[in-house]
C-alpha atoms as a PDB file:
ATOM      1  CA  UNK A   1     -31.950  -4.281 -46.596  1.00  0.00           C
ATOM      2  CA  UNK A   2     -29.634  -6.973 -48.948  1.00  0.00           C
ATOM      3  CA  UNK A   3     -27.168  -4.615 -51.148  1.00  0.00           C
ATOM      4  CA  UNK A   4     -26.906  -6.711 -54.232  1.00  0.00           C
ATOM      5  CA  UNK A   5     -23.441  -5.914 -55.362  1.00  0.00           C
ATOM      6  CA  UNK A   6     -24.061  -6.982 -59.111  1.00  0.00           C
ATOM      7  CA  UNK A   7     -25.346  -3.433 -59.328  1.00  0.00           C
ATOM      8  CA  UNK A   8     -23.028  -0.947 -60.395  1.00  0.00           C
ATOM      9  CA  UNK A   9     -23.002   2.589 -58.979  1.00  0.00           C
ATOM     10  CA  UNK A  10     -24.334   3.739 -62.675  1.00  0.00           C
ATOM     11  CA  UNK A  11     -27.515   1.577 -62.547  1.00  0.00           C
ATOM     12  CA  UNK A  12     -28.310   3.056 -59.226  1.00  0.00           C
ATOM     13  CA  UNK A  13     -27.424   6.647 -60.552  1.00  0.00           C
ATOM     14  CA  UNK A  14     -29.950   5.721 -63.143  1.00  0.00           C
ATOM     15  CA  UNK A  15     -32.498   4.623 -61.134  1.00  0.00           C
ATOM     16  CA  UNK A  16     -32.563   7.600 -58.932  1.00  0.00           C
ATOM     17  CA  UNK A  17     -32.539   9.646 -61.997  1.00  0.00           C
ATOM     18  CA  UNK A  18     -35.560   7.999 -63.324  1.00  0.00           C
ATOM     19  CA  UNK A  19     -37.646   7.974 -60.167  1.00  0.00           C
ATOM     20  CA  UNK A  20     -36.435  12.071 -59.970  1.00  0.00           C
ATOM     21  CA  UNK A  21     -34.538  11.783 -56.829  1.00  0.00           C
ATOM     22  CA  UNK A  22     -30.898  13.553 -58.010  1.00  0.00           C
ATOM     23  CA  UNK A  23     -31.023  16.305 -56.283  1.00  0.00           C
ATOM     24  CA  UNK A  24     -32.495  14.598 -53.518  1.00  0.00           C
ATOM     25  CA  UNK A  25     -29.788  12.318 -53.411  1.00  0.00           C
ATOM     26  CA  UNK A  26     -26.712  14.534 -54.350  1.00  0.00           C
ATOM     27  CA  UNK A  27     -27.611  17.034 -51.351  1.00  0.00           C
ATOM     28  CA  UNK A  28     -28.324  13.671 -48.606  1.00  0.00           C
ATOM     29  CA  UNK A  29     -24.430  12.425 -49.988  1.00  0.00           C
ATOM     30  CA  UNK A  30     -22.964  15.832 -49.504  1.00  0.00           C
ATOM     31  CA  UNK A  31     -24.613  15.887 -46.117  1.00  0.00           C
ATOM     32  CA  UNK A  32     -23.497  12.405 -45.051  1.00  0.00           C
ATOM     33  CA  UNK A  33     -19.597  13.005 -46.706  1.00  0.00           C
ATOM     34  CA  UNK A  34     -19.386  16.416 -44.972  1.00  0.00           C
ATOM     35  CA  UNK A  35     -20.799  14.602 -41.333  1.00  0.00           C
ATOM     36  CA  UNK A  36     -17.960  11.547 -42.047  1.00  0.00           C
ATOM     37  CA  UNK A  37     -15.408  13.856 -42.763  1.00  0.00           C
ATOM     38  CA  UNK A  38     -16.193  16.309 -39.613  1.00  0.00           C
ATOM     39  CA  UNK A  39     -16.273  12.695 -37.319  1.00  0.00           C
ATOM     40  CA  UNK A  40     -12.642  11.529 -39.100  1.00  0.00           C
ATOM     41  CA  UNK A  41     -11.290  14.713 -38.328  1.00  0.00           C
ATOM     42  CA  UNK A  42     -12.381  14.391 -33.934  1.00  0.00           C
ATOM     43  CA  UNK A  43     -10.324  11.157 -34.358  1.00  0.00           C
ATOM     44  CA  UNK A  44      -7.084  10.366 -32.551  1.00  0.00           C
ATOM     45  CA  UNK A  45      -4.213  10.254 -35.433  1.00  0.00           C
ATOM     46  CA  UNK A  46      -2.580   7.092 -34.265  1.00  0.00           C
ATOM     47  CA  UNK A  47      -6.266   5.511 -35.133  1.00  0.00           C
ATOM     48  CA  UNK A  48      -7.043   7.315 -38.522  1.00  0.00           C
ATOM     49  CA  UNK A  49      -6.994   4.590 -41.416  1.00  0.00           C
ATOM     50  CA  UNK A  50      -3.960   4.989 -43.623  1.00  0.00           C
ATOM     51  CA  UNK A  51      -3.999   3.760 -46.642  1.00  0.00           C
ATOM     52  CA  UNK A  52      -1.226   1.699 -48.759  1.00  0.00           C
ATOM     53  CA  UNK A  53      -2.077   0.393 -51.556  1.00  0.00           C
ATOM     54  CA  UNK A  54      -0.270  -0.891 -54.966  1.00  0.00           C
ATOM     55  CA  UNK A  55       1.642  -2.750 -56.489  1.00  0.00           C
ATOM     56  CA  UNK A  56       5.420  -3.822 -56.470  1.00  0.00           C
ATOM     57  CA  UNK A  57       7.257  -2.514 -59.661  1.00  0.00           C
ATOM     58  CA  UNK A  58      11.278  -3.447 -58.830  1.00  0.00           C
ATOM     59  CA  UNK A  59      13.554  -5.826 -57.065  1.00  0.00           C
ATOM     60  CA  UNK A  60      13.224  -9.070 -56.230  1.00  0.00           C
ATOM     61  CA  UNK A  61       9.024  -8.147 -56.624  1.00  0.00           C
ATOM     62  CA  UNK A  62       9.638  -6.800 -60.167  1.00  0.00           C
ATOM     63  CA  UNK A  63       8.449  -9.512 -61.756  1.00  0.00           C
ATOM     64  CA  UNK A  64       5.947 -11.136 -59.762  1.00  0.00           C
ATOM     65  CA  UNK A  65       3.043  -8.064 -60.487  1.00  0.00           C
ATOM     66  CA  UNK A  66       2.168  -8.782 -56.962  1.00  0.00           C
ATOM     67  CA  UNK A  67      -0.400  -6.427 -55.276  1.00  0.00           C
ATOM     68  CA  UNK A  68      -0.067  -5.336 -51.673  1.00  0.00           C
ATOM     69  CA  UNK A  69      -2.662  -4.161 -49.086  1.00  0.00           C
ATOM     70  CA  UNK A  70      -1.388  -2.749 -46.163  1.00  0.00           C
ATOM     71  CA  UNK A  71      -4.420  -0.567 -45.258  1.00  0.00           C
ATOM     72  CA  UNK A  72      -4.623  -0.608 -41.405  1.00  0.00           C
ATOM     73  CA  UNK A  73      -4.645   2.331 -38.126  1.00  0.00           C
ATOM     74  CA  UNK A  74      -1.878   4.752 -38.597  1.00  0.00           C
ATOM     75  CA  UNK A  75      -0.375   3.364 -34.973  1.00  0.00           C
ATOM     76  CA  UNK A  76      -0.233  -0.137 -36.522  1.00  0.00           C
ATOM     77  CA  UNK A  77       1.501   1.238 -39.712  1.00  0.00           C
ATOM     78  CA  UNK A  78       3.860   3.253 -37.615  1.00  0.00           C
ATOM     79  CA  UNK A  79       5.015  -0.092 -35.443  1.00  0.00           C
ATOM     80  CA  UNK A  80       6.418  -0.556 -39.094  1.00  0.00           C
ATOM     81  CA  UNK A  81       8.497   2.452 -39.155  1.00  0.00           C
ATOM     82  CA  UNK A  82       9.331   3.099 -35.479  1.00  0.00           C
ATOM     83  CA  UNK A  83      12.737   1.240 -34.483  1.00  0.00           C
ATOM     84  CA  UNK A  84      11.332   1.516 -30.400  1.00  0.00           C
ATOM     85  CA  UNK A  85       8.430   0.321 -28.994  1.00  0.00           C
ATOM     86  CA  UNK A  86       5.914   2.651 -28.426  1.00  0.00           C
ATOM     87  CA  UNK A  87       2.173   3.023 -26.889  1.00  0.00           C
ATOM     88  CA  UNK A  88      -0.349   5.862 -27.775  1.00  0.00           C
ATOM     89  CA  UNK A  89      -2.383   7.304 -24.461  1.00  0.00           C
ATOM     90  CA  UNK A  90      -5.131   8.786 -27.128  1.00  0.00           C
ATOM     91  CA  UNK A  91      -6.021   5.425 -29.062  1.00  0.00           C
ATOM     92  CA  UNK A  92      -8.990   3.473 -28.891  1.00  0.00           C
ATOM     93  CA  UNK A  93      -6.841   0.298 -29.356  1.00  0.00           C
ATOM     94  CA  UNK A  94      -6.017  -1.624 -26.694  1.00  0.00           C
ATOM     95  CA  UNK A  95      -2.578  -3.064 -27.711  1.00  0.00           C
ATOM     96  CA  UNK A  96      -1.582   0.642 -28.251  1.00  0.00           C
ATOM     97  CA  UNK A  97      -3.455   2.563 -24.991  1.00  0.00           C
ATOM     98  CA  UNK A  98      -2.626   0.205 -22.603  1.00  0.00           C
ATOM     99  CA  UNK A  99       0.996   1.677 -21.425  1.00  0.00           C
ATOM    100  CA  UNK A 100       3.470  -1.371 -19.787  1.00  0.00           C
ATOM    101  CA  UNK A 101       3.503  -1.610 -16.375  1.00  0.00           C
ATOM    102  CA  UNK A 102       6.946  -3.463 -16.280  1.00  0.00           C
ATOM    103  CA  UNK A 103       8.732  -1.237 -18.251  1.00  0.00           C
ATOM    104  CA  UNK A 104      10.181   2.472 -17.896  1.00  0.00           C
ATOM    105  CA  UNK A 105       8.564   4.698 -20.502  1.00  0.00           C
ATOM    106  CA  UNK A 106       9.966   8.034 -22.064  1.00  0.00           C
ATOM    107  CA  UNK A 107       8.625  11.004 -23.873  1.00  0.00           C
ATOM    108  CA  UNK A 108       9.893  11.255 -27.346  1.00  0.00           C
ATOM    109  CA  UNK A 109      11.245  15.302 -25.740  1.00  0.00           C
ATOM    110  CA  UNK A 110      12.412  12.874 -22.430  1.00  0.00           C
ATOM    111  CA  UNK A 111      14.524  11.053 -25.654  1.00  0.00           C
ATOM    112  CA  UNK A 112      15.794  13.421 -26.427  1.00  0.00           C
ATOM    113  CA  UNK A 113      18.480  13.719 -23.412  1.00  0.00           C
ATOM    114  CA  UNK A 114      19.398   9.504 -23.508  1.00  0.00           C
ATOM    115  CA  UNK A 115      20.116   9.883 -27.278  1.00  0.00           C
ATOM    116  CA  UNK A 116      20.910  11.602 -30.537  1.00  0.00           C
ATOM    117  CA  UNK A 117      17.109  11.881 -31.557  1.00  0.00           C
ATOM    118  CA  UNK A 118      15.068  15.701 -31.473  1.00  0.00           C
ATOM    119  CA  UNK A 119      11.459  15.727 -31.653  1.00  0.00           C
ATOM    120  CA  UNK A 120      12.131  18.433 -34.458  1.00  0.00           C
ATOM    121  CA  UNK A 121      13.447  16.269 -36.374  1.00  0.00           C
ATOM    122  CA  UNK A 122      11.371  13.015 -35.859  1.00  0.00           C
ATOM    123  CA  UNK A 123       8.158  15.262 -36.949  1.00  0.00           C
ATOM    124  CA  UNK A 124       9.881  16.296 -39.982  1.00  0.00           C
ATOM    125  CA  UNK A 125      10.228  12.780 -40.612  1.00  0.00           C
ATOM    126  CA  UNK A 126       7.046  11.888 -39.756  1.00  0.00           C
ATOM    127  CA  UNK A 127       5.752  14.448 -42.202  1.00  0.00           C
ATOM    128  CA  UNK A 128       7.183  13.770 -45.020  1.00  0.00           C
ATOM    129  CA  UNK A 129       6.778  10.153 -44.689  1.00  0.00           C
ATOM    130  CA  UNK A 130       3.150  10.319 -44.711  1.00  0.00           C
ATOM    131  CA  UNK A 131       3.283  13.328 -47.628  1.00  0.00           C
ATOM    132  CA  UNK A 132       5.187  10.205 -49.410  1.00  0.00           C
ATOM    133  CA  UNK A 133       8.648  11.221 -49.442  1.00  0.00           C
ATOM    134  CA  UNK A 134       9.732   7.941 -47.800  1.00  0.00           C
ATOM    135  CA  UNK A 135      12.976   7.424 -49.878  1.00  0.00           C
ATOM    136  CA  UNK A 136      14.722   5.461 -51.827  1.00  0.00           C
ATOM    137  CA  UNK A 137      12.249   2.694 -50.827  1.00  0.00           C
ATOM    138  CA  UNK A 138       9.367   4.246 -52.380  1.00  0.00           C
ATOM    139  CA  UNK A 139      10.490   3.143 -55.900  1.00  0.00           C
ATOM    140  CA  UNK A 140       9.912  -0.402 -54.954  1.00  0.00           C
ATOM    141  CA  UNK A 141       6.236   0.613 -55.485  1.00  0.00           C
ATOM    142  CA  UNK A 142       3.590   2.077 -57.622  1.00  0.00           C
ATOM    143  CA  UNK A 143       0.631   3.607 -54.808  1.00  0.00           C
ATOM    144  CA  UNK A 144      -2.911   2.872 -55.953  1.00  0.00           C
ATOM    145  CA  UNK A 145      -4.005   4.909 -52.697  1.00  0.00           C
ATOM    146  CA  UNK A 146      -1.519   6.137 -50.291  1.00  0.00           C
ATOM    147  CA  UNK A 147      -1.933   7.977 -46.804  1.00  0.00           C
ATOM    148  CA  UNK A 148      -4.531   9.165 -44.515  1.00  0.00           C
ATOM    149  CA  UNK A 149      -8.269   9.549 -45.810  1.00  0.00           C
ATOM    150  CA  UNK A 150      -8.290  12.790 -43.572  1.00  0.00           C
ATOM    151  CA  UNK A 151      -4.539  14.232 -43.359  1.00  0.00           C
ATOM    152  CA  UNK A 152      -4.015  15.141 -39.689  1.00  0.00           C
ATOM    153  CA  UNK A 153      -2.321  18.782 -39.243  1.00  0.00           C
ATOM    154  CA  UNK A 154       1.142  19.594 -38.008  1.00  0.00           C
ATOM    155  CA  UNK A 155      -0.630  20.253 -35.500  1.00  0.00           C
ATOM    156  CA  UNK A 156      -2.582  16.801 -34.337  1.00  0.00           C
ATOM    157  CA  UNK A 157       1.255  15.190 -35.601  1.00  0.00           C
ATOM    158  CA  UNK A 158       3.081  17.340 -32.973  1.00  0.00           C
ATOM    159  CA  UNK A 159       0.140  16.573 -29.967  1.00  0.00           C
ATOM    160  CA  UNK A 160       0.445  12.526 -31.567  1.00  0.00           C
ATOM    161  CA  UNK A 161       4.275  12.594 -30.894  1.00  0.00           C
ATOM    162  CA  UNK A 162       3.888  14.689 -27.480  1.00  0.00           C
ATOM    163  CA  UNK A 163       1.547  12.178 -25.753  1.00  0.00           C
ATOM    164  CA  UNK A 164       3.693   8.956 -27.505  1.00  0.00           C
ATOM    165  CA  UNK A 165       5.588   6.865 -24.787  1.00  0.00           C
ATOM    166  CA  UNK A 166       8.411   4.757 -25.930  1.00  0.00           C
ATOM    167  CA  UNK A 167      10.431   1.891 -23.866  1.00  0.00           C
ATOM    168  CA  UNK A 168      12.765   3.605 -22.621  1.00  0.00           C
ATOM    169  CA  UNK A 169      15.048   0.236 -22.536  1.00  0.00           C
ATOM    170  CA  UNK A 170      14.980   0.160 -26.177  1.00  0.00           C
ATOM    171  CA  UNK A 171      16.638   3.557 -26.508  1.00  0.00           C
ATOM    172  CA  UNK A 172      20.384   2.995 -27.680  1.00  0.00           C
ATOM    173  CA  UNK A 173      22.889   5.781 -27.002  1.00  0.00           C
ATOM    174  CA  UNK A 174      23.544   6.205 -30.798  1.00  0.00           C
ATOM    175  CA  UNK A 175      19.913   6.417 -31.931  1.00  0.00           C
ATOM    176  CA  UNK A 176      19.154   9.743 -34.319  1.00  0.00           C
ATOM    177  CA  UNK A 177      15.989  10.949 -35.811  1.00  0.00           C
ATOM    178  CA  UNK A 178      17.169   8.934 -39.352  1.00  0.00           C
ATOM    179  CA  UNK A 179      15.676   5.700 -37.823  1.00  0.00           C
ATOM    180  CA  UNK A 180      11.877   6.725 -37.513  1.00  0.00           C
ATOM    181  CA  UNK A 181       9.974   6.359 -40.254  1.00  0.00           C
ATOM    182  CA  UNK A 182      13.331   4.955 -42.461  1.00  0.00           C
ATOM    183  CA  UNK A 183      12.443   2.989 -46.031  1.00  0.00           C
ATOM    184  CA  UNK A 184      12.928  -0.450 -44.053  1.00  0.00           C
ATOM    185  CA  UNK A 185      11.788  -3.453 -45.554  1.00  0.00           C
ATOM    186  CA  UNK A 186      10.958  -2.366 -49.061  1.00  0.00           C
END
Protein backbone atom coordinates (compact mmCIF):
# COMPACT_ATOMS: atom_id res chain seq x y z
CA UNK A 1 0.00 0.00 0.00
CA UNK A 2 1.39 3.77 -1.43
CA UNK A 3 1.37 6.20 1.82
CA UNK A 4 0.58 9.45 0.14
CA UNK A 5 2.41 11.86 2.32
CA UNK A 6 0.24 14.98 1.26
CA UNK A 7 -2.00 13.65 4.00
CA UNK A 8 -1.56 15.04 7.25
CA UNK A 9 -1.89 12.97 10.43
CA UNK A 10 -5.29 15.15 11.11
CA UNK A 11 -7.02 14.06 7.85
CA UNK A 12 -6.31 10.51 8.73
CA UNK A 13 -7.47 11.15 12.43
CA UNK A 14 -10.55 12.34 10.68
CA UNK A 15 -11.10 9.71 8.57
CA UNK A 16 -10.91 7.08 11.17
CA UNK A 17 -13.19 9.15 13.18
CA UNK A 18 -15.74 9.23 10.52
CA UNK A 19 -15.65 5.58 9.52
CA UNK A 20 -15.90 4.96 13.74
CA UNK A 21 -12.63 3.31 14.10
CA UNK A 22 -10.99 5.60 17.24
CA UNK A 23 -11.03 3.40 19.63
CA UNK A 24 -10.14 0.80 17.35
CA UNK A 25 -7.25 2.58 16.35
CA UNK A 26 -6.06 4.29 19.66
CA UNK A 27 -5.93 0.71 21.45
CA UNK A 28 -3.94 -1.09 17.96
CA UNK A 29 -1.26 2.25 18.45
CA UNK A 30 -0.93 1.69 22.14
CA UNK A 31 -0.41 -1.96 21.37
CA UNK A 32 2.14 -1.44 18.59
CA UNK A 33 4.10 1.67 20.78
CA UNK A 34 4.12 -0.55 23.91
CA UNK A 35 5.56 -3.82 21.52
CA UNK A 36 8.35 -1.09 19.90
CA UNK A 37 9.23 0.15 23.07
CA UNK A 38 9.54 -3.49 24.86
CA UNK A 39 11.86 -4.54 21.42
CA UNK A 40 14.10 -1.01 21.89
CA UNK A 41 14.56 -1.81 25.31
CA UNK A 42 16.19 -5.95 24.38
CA UNK A 43 18.59 -3.79 22.27
CA UNK A 44 22.34 -3.55 22.77
CA UNK A 45 23.05 0.28 23.95
CA UNK A 46 25.96 0.88 21.66
CA UNK A 47 23.12 0.23 18.77
CA UNK A 48 20.11 2.25 20.26
CA UNK A 49 19.45 5.40 17.92
CA UNK A 50 20.49 8.61 19.60
CA UNK A 51 19.22 11.43 18.59
CA UNK A 52 20.89 15.06 17.92
CA UNK A 53 19.13 17.33 16.51
CA UNK A 54 19.10 21.39 16.21
CA UNK A 55 20.36 24.06 15.35
CA UNK A 56 23.65 26.12 15.88
CA UNK A 57 22.95 29.36 17.96
CA UNK A 58 26.82 30.83 18.69
CA UNK A 59 30.31 31.03 17.35
CA UNK A 60 31.53 30.99 14.21
CA UNK A 61 27.75 29.07 13.39
CA UNK A 62 25.88 32.01 15.02
CA UNK A 63 24.96 33.45 12.13
CA UNK A 64 24.60 30.99 9.55
CA UNK A 65 20.97 29.43 11.23
CA UNK A 66 22.42 26.22 10.06
CA UNK A 67 20.58 22.98 11.11
CA UNK A 68 22.45 19.84 12.08
CA UNK A 69 21.45 16.12 12.00
CA UNK A 70 23.57 13.92 13.67
CA UNK A 71 21.01 11.16 14.41
CA UNK A 72 22.95 7.83 14.12
CA UNK A 73 23.77 4.33 16.65
CA UNK A 74 24.91 5.44 20.00
CA UNK A 75 28.48 3.47 19.17
CA UNK A 76 28.86 5.72 16.10
CA UNK A 77 28.05 8.89 18.19
CA UNK A 78 30.38 7.75 20.89
CA UNK A 79 33.52 7.32 18.20
CA UNK A 80 32.79 11.18 18.50
CA UNK A 81 33.42 11.47 22.09
CA UNK A 82 35.85 8.62 22.86
CA UNK A 83 39.64 9.89 22.48
CA UNK A 84 40.66 5.71 21.99
CA UNK A 85 39.53 3.44 19.66
CA UNK A 86 37.14 1.17 20.76
CA UNK A 87 34.94 -2.01 19.53
CA UNK A 88 31.60 -3.20 21.15
CA UNK A 89 31.34 -7.32 21.50
CA UNK A 90 27.29 -6.77 21.87
CA UNK A 91 26.62 -4.73 18.52
CA UNK A 92 25.01 -5.81 15.54
CA UNK A 93 27.44 -3.58 13.52
CA UNK A 94 30.13 -4.94 11.98
CA UNK A 95 32.72 -2.07 12.09
CA UNK A 96 32.03 -2.07 15.90
CA UNK A 97 31.72 -6.20 16.76
CA UNK A 98 34.41 -7.21 14.83
CA UNK A 99 37.40 -6.83 17.58
CA UNK A 100 41.18 -6.25 15.71
CA UNK A 101 43.12 -9.04 15.36
CA UNK A 102 46.45 -7.00 15.04
CA UNK A 103 46.07 -5.05 17.88
CA UNK A 104 46.22 -5.59 21.84
CA UNK A 105 42.84 -4.73 23.35
CA UNK A 106 42.04 -3.59 27.03
CA UNK A 107 39.07 -3.46 29.29
CA UNK A 108 38.10 0.00 30.18
CA UNK A 109 38.74 -1.72 34.35
CA UNK A 110 42.21 -3.33 32.46
CA UNK A 111 42.69 0.86 31.78
CA UNK A 112 42.52 1.52 34.49
CA UNK A 113 46.14 0.20 35.71
CA UNK A 114 48.14 1.78 32.23
CA UNK A 115 46.55 5.20 33.03
CA UNK A 116 44.86 7.89 35.07
CA UNK A 117 41.26 6.85 33.84
CA UNK A 118 38.50 4.84 36.51
CA UNK A 119 35.58 3.25 35.09
CA UNK A 120 33.73 5.25 37.96
CA UNK A 121 34.41 8.03 36.59
CA UNK A 122 34.10 7.42 32.76
CA UNK A 123 30.29 6.23 33.57
CA UNK A 124 29.67 9.34 35.35
CA UNK A 125 30.71 10.93 32.30
CA UNK A 126 28.98 8.90 30.16
CA UNK A 127 25.84 9.69 32.09
CA UNK A 128 25.64 12.92 32.17
CA UNK A 129 26.65 13.36 28.69
CA UNK A 130 23.76 11.59 27.38
CA UNK A 131 21.33 13.35 30.32
CA UNK A 132 22.84 16.55 28.31
CA UNK A 133 25.20 17.98 30.63
CA UNK A 134 27.97 17.95 27.99
CA UNK A 135 29.54 21.38 28.91
CA UNK A 136 30.47 24.35 27.91
CA UNK A 137 29.96 23.02 24.34
CA UNK A 138 26.38 22.55 24.67
CA UNK A 139 25.71 26.33 24.27
CA UNK A 140 26.89 26.15 20.75
CA UNK A 141 23.42 24.57 20.22
CA UNK A 142 19.73 24.73 20.59
CA UNK A 143 18.46 20.56 20.68
CA UNK A 144 15.32 20.00 18.63
CA UNK A 145 15.58 16.23 19.91
CA UNK A 146 18.43 15.09 21.93
CA UNK A 147 19.41 11.50 23.29
CA UNK A 148 18.24 8.03 23.23
CA UNK A 149 14.51 7.23 22.13
CA UNK A 150 14.67 4.52 24.99
CA UNK A 151 17.26 5.78 27.81
CA UNK A 152 19.36 2.72 28.69
CA UNK A 153 19.77 2.24 32.68
CA UNK A 154 22.88 2.66 34.76
CA UNK A 155 22.65 -0.47 34.54
CA UNK A 156 22.85 -1.51 30.55
CA UNK A 157 25.66 1.80 30.67
CA UNK A 158 27.83 -0.07 33.25
CA UNK A 159 27.40 -3.82 31.24
CA UNK A 160 28.06 -1.31 27.73
CA UNK A 161 31.38 -0.05 29.30
CA UNK A 162 32.26 -3.63 30.91
CA UNK A 163 32.17 -5.58 27.60
CA UNK A 164 33.91 -2.26 25.59
CA UNK A 165 37.52 -3.11 24.32
CA UNK A 166 39.77 -0.26 23.58
CA UNK A 167 43.37 -0.30 21.68
CA UNK A 168 45.32 -0.66 24.13
CA UNK A 169 48.21 1.21 21.96
CA UNK A 170 46.21 4.26 22.03
CA UNK A 171 46.25 4.48 25.81
CA UNK A 172 48.72 7.40 26.86
CA UNK A 173 50.15 7.33 30.38
CA UNK A 174 48.48 10.73 31.20
CA UNK A 175 44.97 9.89 29.99
CA UNK A 176 42.03 10.69 32.83
CA UNK A 177 38.38 10.12 32.73
CA UNK A 178 38.02 14.17 31.52
CA UNK A 179 38.71 12.98 27.89
CA UNK A 180 35.59 10.64 27.29
CA UNK A 181 32.74 12.12 26.31
CA UNK A 182 34.61 15.94 26.47
CA UNK A 183 32.61 19.01 24.47
CA UNK A 184 35.15 18.45 21.44
CA UNK A 185 34.40 19.92 18.30
CA UNK A 186 31.51 22.19 19.11
Amino acid sequence: MDVNEEYSADLLWAFIGSVGLTKECEEFCKKKTAEAIEKAKEEPVGDRCFKWEGHYTKYCYELSGENFYGTTSFNSKCREYIPITFYDPSSSEKNFNQLSKDKELVSLREMEELCDVTFDEVLERLTDFCDGEIGDGDHCYDFDEFGFDVEPTKEQFTEWLEQLRFVKDEVEPTLDASAFFEEGGF
